[in-house]
Structures are given as structure tokens and as C-alpha cells.
N, C-alpha and C. Protein backbone atom coordinates (compact mmCIF):
# COMPACT_ATOMS: atom_id res chain seq x y z
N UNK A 1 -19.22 -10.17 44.74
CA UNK A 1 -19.81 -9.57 43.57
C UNK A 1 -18.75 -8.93 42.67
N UNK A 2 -17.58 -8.44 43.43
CA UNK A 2 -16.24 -7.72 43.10
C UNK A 2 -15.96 -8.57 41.67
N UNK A 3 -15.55 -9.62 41.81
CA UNK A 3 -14.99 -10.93 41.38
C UNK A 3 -16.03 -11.43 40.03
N UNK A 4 -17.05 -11.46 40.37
CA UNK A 4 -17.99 -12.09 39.20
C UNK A 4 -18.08 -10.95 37.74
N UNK A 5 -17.56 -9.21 38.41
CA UNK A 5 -17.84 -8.79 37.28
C UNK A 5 -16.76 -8.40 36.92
N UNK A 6 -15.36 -8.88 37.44
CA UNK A 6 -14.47 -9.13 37.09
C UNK A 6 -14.04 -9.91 35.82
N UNK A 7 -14.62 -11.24 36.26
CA UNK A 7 -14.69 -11.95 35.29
C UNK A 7 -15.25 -11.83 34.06
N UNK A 8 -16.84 -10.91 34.31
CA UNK A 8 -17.76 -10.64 33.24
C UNK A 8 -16.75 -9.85 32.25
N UNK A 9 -16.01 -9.02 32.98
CA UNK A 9 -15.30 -8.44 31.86
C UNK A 9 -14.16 -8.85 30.99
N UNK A 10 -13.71 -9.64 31.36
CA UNK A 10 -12.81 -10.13 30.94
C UNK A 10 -13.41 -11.11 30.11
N UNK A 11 -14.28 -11.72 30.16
CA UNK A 11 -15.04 -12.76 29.23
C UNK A 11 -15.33 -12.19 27.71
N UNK A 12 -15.75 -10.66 27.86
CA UNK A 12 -16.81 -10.44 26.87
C UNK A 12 -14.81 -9.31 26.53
N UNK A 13 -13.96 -9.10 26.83
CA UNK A 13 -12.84 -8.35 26.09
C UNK A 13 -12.30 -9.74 25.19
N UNK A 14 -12.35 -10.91 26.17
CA UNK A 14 -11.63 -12.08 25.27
C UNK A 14 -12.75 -12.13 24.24
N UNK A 15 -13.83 -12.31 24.10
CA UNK A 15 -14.60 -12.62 22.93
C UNK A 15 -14.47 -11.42 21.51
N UNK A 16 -14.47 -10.37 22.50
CA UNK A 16 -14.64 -8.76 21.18
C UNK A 16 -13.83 -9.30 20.12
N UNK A 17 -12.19 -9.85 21.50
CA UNK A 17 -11.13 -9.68 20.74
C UNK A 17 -11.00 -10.93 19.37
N UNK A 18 -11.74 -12.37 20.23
CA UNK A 18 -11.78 -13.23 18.97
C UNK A 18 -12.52 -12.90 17.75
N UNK A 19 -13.82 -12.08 17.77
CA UNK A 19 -14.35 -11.62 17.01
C UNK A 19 -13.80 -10.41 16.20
N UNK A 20 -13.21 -9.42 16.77
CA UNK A 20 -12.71 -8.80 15.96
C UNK A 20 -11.20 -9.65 14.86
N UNK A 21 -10.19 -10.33 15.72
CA UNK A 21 -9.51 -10.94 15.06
C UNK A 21 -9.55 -12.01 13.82
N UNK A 22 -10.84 -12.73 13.78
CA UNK A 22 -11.68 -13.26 12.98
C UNK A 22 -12.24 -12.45 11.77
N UNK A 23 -12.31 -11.34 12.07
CA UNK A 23 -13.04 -10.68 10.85
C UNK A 23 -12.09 -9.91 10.41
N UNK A 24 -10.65 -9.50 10.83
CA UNK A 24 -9.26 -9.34 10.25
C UNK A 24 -8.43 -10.12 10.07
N UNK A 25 -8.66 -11.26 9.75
CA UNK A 25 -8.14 -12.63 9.30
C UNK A 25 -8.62 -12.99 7.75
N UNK A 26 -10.05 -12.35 8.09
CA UNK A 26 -11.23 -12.46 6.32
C UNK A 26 -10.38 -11.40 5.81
N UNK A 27 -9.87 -10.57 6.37
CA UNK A 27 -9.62 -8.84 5.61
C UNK A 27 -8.54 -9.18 5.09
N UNK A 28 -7.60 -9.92 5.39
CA UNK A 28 -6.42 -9.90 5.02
C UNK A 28 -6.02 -10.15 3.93
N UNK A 29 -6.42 -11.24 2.76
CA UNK A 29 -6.28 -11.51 1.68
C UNK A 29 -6.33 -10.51 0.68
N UNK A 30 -7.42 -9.54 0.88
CA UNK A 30 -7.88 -8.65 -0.06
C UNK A 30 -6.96 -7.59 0.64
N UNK A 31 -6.73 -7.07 1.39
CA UNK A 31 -5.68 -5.80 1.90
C UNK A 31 -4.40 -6.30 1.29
N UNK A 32 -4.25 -7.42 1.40
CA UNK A 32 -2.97 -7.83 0.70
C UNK A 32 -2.52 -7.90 -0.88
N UNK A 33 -3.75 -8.11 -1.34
CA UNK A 33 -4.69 -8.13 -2.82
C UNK A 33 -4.40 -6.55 -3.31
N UNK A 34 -4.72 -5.66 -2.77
CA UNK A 34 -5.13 -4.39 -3.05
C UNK A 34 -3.75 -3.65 -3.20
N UNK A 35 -2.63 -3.83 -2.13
CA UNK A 35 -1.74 -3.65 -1.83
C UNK A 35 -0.73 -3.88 -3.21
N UNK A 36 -0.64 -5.11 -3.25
CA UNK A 36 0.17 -5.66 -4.42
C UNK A 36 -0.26 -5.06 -6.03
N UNK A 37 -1.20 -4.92 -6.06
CA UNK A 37 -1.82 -3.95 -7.06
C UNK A 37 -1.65 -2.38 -7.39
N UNK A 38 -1.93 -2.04 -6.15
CA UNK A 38 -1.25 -0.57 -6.19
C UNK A 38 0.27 -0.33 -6.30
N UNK A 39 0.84 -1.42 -5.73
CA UNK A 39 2.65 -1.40 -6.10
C UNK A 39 3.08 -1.19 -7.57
N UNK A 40 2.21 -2.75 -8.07
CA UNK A 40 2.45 -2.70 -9.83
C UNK A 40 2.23 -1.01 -10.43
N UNK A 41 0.98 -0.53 -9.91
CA UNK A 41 0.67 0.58 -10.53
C UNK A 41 1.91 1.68 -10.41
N UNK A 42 2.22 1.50 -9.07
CA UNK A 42 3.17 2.24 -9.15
C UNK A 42 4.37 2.23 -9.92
N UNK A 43 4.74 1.14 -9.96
CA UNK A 43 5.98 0.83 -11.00
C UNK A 43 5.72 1.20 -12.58
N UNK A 44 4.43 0.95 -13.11
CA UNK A 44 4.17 1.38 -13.66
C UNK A 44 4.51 3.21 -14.35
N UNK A 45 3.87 3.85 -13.00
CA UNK A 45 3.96 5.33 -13.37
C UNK A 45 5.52 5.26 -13.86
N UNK A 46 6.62 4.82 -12.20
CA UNK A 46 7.63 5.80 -12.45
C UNK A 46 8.85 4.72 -13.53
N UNK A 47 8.25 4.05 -13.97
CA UNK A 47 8.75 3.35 -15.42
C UNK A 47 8.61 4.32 -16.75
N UNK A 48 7.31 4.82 -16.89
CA UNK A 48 6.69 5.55 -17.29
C UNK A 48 7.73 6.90 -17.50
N UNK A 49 7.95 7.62 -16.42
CA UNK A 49 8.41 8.62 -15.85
C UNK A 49 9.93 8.30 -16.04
N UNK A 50 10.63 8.03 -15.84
CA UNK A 50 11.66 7.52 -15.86
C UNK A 50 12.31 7.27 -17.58
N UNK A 51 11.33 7.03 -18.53
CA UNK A 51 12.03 7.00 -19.65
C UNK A 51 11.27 8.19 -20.30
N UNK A 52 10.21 8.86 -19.95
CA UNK A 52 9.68 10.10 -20.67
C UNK A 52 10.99 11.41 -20.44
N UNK A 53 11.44 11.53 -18.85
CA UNK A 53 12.18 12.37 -18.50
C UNK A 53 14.12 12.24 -19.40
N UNK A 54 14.02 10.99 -19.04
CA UNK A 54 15.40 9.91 -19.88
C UNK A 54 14.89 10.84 -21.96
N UNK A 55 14.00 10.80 -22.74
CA UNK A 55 13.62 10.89 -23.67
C UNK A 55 13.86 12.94 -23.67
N UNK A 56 13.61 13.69 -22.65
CA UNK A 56 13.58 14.97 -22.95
C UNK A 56 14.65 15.15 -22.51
N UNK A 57 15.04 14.43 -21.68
CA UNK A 57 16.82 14.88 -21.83
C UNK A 57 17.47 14.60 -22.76
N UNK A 58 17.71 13.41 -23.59
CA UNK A 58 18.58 13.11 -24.44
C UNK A 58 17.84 14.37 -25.78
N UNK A 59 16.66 14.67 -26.04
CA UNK A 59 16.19 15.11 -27.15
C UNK A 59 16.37 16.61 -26.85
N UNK A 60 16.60 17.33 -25.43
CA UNK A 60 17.03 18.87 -25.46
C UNK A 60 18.43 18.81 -25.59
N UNK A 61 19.78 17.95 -25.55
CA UNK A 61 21.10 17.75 -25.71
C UNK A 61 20.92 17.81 -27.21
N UNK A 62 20.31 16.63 -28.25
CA UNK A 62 20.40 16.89 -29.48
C UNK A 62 20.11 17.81 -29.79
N UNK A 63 19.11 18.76 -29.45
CA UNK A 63 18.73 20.15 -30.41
C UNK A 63 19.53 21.01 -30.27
N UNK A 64 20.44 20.87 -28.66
CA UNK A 64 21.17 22.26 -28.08
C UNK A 64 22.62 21.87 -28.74
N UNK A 65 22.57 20.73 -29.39
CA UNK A 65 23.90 20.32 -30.17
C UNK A 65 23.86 20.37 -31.22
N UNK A 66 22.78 20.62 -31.78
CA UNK A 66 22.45 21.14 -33.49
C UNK A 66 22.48 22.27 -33.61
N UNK A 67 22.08 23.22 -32.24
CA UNK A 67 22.03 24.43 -32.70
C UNK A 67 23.19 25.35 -32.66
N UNK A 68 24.31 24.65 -31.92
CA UNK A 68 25.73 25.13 -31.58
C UNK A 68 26.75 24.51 -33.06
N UNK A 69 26.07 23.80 -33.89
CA UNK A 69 26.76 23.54 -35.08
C UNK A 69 26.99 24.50 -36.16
């Protein structure tokens, strides 16, 4: 009897596991989807960020160099 529910278990861990792996196989496209999207966004911001900060630096040098004239 040891043996049979031995097996039982092991039957129904191999199945969970095809079933769960199956339905993270569907997931993957769109996690990957979602992923690549949020990157752009990101590049976005610190593009963004990157020439706003670039813009108040060069524009507090000009004023602090006008005003020392």
C-alpha cells in the first residue's frame, strides 16, 4: 500500500507541475510585453531628466556669469 501512494504522489506533483508550467509558458509573452514597455518608459523619464537638469545647469552658470559682469 506503501508503494501505490507513493506513486499517487508523485503522479499528481508531475501533473501540478505540467499544469502549472503550461500556464507560465501563456504568461510569458505578455510579462515580457510589459517588461519591455516599462524599460522604454523608463528611458524616457531619465532622457527627460537628464537634459532638464543639463538645461538648469548651463542656465544658473549664465545668470551667475552675467551677474559677476
Amino acid at each position: 500500500m506503501n508503494i501505490f501512494k507513493k506513486s499517487l504522489f508523485t503522479a499528481s506533483v508531475v501533473a501540478s507541475s505540467l499544469v502549472s508550467s503550461t500556464a507560465f509558458a501563456a504568461d510569458a509573452p505578455t510579462g515580457i510585453a510589459a517588461a519591455i514597455a516599462a524599460g522604454q518608459a523608463n528611458v524616457g523619464l531619465v532622457t527627460a531628466g537628464v537634459v532638464a537638469v543639463s538645461a538648469l545647469g548651463f542656465g544658473l552658470t549664465m545668470i551667475v556669469s552675467w551677474l559677476r559682469k
